[in-house]
Protein backbone atom coordinates (compact mmCIF):
# COMPACT_ATOMS: atom_id res chain seq x y z
CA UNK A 1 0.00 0.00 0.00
CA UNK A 2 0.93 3.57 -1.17
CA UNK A 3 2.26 5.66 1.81
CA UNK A 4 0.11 8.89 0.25
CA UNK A 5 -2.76 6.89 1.67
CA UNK A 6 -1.98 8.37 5.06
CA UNK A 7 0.03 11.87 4.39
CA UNK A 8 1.04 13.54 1.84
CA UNK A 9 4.14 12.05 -0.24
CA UNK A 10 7.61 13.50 1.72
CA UNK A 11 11.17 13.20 0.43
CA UNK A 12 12.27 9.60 -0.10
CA UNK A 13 15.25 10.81 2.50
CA UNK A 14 13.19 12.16 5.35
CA UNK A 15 11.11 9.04 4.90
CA UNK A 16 13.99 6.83 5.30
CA UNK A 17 14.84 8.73 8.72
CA UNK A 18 11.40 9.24 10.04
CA UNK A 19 11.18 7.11 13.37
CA UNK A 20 8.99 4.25 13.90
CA UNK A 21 7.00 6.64 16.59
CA UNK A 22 6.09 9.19 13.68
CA UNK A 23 4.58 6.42 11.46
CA UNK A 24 3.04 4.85 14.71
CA UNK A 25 1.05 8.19 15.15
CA UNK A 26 0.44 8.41 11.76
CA UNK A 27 -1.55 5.33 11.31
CA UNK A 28 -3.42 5.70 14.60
CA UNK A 29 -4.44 8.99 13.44
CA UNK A 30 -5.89 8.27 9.95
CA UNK A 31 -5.98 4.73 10.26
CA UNK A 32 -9.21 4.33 13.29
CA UNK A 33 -12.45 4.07 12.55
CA UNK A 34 -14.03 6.04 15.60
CA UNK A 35 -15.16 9.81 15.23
CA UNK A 36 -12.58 11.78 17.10
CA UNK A 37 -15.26 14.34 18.64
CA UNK A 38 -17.11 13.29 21.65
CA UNK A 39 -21.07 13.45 21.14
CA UNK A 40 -22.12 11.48 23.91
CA UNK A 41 -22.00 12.02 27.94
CA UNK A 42 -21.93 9.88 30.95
CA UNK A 43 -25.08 9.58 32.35
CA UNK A 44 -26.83 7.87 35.12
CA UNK A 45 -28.38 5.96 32.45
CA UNK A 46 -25.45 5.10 30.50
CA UNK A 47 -24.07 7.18 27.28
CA UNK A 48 -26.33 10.03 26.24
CA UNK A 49 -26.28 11.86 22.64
CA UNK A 50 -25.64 15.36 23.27
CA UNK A 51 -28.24 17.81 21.60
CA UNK A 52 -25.76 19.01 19.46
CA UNK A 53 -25.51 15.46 17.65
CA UNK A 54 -29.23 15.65 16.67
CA UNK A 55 -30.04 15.48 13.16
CA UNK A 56 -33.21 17.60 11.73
CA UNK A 57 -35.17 15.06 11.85
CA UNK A 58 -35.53 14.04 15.20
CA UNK A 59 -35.67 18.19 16.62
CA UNK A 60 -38.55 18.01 14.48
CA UNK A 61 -39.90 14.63 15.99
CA UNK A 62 -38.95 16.04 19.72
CA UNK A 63 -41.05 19.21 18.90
CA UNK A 64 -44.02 18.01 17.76
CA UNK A 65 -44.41 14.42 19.75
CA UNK A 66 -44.19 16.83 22.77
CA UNK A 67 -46.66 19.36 21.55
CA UNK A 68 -49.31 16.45 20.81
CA UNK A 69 -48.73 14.11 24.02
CA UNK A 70 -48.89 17.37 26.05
CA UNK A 71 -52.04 18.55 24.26
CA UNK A 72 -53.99 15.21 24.54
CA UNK A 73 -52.68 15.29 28.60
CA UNK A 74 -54.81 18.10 28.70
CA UNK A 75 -57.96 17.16 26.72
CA UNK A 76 -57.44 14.03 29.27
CA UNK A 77 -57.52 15.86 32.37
CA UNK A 78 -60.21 17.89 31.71
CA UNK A 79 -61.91 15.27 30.27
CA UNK A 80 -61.90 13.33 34.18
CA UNK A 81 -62.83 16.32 35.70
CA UNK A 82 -66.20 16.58 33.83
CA UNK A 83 -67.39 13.07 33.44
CA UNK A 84 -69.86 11.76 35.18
CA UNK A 85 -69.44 8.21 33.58
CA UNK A 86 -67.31 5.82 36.21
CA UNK A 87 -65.98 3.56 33.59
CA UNK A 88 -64.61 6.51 30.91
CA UNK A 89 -62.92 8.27 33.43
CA UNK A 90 -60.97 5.39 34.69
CA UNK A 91 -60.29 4.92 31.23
CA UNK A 92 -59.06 8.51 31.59
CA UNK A 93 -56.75 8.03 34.07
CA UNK A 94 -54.84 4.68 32.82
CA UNK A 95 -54.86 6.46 29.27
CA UNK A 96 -52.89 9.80 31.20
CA UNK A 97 -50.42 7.00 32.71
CA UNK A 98 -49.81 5.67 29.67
CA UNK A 99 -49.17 9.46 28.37
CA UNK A 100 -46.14 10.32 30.96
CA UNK A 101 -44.89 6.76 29.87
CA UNK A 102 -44.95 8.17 26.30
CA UNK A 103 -42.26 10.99 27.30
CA UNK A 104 -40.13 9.00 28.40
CA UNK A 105 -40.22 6.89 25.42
CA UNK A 106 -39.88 9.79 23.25
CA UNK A 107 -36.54 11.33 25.18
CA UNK A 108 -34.57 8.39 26.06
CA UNK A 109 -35.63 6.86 22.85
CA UNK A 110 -33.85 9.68 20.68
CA UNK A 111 -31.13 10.24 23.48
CA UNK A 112 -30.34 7.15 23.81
CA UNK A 113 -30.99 5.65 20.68
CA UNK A 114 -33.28 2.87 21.97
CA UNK A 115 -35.35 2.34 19.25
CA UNK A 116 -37.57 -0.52 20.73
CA UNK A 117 -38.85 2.58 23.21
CA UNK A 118 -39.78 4.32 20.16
CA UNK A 119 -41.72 1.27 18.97
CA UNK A 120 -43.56 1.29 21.85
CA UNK A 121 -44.22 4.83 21.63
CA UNK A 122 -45.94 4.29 18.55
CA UNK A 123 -47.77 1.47 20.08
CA UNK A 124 -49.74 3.99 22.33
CA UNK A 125 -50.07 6.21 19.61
CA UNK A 126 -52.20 3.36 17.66
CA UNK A 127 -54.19 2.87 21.38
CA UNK A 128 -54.55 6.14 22.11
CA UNK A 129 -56.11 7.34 18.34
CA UNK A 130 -58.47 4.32 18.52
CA UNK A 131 -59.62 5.41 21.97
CA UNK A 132 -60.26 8.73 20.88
CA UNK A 133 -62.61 7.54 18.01
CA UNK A 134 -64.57 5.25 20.51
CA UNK A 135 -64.85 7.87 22.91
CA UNK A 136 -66.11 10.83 20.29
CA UNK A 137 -68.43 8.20 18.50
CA UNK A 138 -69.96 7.30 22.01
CA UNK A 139 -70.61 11.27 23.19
CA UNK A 140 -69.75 13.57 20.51
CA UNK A 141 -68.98 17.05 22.18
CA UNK A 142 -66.45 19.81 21.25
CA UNK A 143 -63.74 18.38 24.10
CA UNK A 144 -63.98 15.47 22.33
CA UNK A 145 -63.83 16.72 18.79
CA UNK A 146 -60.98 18.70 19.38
CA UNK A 147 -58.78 15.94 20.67
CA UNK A 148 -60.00 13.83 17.99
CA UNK A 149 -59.15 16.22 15.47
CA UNK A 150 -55.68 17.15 17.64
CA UNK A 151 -54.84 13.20 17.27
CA UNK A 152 -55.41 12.18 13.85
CA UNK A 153 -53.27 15.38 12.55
CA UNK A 154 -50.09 14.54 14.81
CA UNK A 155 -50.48 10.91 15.19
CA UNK A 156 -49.45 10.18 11.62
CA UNK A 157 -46.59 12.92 11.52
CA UNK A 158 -45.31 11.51 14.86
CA UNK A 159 -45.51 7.74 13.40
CA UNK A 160 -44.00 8.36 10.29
CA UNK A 161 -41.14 9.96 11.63
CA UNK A 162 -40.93 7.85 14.85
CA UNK A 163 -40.53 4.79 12.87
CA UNK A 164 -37.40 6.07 9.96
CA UNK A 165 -35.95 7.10 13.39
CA UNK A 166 -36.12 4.07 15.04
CA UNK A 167 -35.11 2.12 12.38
CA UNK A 168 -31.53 4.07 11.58
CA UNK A 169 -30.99 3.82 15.18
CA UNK A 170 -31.51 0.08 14.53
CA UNK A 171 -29.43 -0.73 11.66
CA UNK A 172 -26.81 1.99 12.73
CA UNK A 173 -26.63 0.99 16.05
CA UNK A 174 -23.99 4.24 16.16
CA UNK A 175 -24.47 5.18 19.79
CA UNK A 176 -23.82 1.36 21.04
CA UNK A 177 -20.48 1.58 18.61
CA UNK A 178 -19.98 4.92 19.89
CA UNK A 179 -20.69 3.56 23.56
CA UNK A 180 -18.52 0.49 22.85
CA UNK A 181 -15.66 1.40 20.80
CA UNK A 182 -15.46 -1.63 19.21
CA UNK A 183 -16.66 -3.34 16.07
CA UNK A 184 -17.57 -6.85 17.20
CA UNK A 185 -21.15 -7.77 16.25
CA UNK A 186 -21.27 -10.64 19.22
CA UNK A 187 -20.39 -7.62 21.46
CA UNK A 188 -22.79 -5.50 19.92
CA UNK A 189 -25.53 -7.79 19.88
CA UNK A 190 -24.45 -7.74 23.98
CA UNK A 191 -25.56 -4.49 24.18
CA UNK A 192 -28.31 -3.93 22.11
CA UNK A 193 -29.91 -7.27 24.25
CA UNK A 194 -29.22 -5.37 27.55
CA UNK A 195 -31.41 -2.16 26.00
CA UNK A 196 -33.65 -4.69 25.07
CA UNK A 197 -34.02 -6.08 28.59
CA UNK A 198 -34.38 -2.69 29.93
CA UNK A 199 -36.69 -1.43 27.50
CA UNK A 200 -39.15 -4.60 28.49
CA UNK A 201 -38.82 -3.23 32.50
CA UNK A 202 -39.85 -0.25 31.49
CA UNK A 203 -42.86 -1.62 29.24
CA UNK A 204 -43.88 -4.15 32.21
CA UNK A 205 -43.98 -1.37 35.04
CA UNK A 206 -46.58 0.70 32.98
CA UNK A 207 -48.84 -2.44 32.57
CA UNK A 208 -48.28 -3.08 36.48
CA UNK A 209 -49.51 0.63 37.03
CA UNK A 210 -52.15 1.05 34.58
CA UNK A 211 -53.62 -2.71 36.01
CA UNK A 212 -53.69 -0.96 39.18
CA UNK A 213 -55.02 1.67 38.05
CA UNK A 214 -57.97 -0.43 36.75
CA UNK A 215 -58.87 -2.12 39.65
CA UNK A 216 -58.72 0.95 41.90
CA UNK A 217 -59.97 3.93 39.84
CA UNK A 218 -63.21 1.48 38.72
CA UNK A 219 -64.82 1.35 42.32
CA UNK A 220 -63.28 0.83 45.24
CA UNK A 221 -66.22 -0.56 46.88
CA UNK A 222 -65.89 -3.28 44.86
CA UNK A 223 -62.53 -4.27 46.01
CA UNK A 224 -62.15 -5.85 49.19
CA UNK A 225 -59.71 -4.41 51.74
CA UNK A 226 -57.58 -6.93 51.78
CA UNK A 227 -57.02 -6.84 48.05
CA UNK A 228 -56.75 -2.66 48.48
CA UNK A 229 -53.50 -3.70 51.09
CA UNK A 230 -52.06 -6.29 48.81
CA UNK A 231 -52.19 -3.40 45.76
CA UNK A 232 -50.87 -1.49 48.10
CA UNK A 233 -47.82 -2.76 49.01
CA UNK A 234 -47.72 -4.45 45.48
CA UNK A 235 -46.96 -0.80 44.19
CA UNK A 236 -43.80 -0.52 46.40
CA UNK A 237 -42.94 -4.16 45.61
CA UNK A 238 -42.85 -2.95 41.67
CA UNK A 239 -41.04 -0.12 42.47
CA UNK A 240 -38.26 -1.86 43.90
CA UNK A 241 -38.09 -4.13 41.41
CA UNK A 242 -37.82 -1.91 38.74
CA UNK A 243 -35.15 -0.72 40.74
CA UNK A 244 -33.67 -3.77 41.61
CA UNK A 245 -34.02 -5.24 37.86
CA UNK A 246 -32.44 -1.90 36.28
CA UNK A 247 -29.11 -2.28 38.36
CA UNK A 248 -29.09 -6.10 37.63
CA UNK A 249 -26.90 -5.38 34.17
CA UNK A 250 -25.30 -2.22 34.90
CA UNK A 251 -23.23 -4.00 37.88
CA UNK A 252 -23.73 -7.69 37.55
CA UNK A 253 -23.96 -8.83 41.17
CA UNK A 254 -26.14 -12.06 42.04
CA UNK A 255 -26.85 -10.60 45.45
CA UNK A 256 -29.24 -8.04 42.80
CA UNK A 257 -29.77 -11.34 41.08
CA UNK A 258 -31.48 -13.13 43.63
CA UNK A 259 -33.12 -10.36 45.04
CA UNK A 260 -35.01 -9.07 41.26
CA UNK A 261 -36.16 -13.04 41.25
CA UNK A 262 -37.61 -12.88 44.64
CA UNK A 263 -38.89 -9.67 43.75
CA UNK A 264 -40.49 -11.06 40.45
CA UNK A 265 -43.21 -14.13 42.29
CA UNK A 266 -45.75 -12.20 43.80
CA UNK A 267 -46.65 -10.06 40.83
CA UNK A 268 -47.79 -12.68 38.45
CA UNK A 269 -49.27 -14.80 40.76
CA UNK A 270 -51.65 -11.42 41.65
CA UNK A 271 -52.55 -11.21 38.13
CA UNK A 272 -53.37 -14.80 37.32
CA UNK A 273 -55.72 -13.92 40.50
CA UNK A 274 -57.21 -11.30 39.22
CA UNK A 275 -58.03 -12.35 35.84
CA UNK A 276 -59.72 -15.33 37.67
CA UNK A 277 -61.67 -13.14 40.24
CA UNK A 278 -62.56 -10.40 37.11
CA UNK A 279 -64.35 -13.63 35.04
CA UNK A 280 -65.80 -15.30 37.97
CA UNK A 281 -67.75 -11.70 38.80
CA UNK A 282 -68.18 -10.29 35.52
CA UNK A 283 -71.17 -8.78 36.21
CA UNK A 284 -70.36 -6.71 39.35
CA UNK A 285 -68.86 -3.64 36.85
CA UNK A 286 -69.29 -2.56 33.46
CA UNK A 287 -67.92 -5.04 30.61
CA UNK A 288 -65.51 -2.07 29.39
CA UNK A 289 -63.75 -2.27 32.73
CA UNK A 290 -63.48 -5.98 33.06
CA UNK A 291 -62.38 -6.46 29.43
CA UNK A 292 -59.58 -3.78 29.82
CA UNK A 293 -58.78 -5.72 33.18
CA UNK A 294 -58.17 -8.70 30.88
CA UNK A 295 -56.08 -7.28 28.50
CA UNK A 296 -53.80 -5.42 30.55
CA UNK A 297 -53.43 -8.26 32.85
CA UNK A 298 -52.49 -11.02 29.56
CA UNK A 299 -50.65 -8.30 28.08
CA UNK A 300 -48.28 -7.87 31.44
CA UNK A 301 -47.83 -12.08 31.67
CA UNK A 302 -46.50 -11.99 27.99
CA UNK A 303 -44.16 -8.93 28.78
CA UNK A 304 -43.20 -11.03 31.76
CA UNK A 305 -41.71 -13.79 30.00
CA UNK A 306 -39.88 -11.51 27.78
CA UNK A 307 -38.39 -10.11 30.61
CA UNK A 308 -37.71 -13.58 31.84
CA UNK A 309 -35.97 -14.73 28.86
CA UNK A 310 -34.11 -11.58 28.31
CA UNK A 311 -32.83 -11.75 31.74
CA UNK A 312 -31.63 -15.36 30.58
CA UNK A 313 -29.24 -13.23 27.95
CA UNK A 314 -28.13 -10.38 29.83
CA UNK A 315 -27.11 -12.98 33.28
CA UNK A 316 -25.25 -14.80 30.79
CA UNK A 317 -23.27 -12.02 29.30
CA UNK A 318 -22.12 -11.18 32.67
CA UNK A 319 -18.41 -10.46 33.14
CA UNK A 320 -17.70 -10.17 29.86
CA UNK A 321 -16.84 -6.43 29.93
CA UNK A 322 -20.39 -4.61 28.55
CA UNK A 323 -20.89 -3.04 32.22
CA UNK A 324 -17.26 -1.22 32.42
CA UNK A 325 -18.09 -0.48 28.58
CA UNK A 326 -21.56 0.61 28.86
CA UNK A 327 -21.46 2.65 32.69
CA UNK A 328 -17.75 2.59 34.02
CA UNK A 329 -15.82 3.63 30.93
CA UNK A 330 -13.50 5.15 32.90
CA UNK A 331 -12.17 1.80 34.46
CA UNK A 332 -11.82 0.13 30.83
CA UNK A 333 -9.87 3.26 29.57
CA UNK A 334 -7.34 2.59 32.73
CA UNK A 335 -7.33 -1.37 31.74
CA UNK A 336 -6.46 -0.76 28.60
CA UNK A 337 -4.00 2.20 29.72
CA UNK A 338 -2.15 -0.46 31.61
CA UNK A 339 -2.01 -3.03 28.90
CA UNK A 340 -0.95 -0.86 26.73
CA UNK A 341 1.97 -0.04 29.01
CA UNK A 342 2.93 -3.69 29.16
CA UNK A 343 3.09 -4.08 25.36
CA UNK A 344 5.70 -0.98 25.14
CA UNK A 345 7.89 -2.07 28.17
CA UNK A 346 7.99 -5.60 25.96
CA UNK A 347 8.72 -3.73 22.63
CA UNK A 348 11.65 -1.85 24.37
CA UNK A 349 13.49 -5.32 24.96
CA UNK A 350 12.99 -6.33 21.42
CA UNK A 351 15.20 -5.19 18.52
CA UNK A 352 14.12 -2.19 16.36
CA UNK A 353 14.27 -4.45 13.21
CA UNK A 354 11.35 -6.54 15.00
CA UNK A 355 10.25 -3.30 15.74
CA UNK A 356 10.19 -1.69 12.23
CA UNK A 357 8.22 -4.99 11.36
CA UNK A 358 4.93 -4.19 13.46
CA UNK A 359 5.02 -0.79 11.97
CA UNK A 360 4.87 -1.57 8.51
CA UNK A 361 2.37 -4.40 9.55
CA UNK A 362 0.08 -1.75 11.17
CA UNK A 363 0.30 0.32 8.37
CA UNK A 364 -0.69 -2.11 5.91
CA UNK A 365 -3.76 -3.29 7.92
């Protein structure tokens, strides 16, 4: 290979004398395959894109997703405050926990180029137009024509450019690269399993919430106190193992282990209950309440065991480097520091013909 490749052609004399740690430095300099300027910072989180590194597209997306979810939170909450109808404004309610979910999607899912967040944010844009249309076609009223009409003019904007998004953050996967520094695929794939897992935590705690939600917001004179107690504590129980679950990866300890699968029994168990209880006394509240009971309740079991089987992964890949990669890159950079060191002390005992060898080798690569 042409040495122009790298600089621009010097005297055949000065290239002959140039030192082995001048053509070192020049092949580290043109030859790497990382972007030199930082666009990410350390986060609590992990590696965050700075603002600065946002393309067009997704200021645009930011804007208006914002705008909408914000503007259909407030059709919501008015919308509870002046019903009258038990079952629509518990409706209300899960719907405007399912909303704050949505800006979190929307933030960490262009931040943090998790593009299976963004998915799901256009999952409750599909549930939250088709609620709209059921609710205006069951009372049509100016509230409701105005968030109808607010909905079906964003919603397809924000879907169209949610999903080109998320799918260049999928196939680019250029913050996990950038949060890696390193071009193995199996390593990669280690990652992008570990957002997965995460993303699924995140997904299962709003279907624990809005289930809640449900059961409370729908009467609670139909609830017996014993069942208000066990929701009760259940809430902390989630919260904690949300916690619990979200530290698992980040610093691979069993003790967190064990205690996110202790953590993880009583939850389904409850839900299996109440799906029994809900058919067993379907007639004690309105269908539209038990049926949403139903579906949140099979919806959280199948998010379950995909939180089950992506723990499976992510416990597997432990000690393999992603944590220090992903949250302590400080403590790889000083690994590597140190091997590095190693190597040169070795290359100092070796002869500069051996030497000479590597560099040419490096260069040539």
């Amino acid at each position: 290979m042409n040495y122009d490749t790298f600089e621009s052609k010097p005297n055949p004399v000065e290239r002959m004398d140039s030192d082995s740690s001048k053509t070192t430095s020049i092949s580290r300099d043109h030859v790497s395959v990382f972007h030199s300027v930082v666009r990410t910072k350390d986060s609590f989180f992990g590696k965050l894109r700075v603002p600065s590194d946002l393309e067009n597209r997704e200021i645009v997306f930011l804007v208006l997703a914002t705008l909408s979810t914000f503007g259909v939170i407030g059709m919501t909450i008015y919308r509870i405050s002046h019903t009258v109808d038990k079952s629509d404004s518990t409706l209300g309610v899960v719907v405007l926990v399912n909303l704050v979910f949505c800006l979190g999607y929307i933030y960490h899912g262009v931040f943090g180029e998790r593009p299976y967040q963004l998915w799901a944010f256009m999952i409750a844009i599909v549930s939250i137009v088709a609620y709209s249309i059921v609710q205006f076609a069951v009372e049509q009223n100016t509230v409701m024509l105005v968030r109808l009409i607010v909905v079906l003019v964003f919603s397809p904007i924000d879907l169209f450019l949610c999903f080109k998004i998320s799918m260049q953050h999928y196939t680019s996967k250029n913050l996990i690269i950038r949060t890696l520094r390193s071009a193995n695929i199996n390593f990669q794939n280690m990652c992008m399993n570990m957002f997965i897992f995460q993303a699924l935590l995140i997904l299962e705690f709003e279907m624990a919430l809005s289930l809640i939600v449900l059961v409370l917001t729908s009467g609670v004179g139909h609830v017996e106190t014993s069942e208000i107690v066990i929701l009760a504590v259940g809430i902390f129980v989630m919260v904690l193992w949300f916690i619990v679950g979200y530290f698992v990866p980040k610093y691979e300890k069993k003790l967190l282990l064990y205690c996110f699968l202790i953590l993880s029994l009583p939850q389904p168990a409850y839900v299996l209950y109440k799906i029994v209880k809900t058919g067993r006394k379907w007639n004690d509240q309105s269908n539209t309440i038990n049926v949403s009971i139903i579906i949140c309740a099979c919806l959280f079991l199948v998010i379950r065991c995909l939180v089950t089987f992506y723990l499976w992964i992510v416990v597997r890949n432990f000690k393999k480097g992603l944590r220090e990669a992903v949250y302590f890159p400080q403590e790889k950079v000083e690994e590597e520091t140190v091997g590095d060191q190693e190597k040169s002390s070795q290359n100092r005992d070796k002869p500069d013909d051996y030497l000479g060898e590597n560099v040419n080798y490096d260069i040539h690569e």
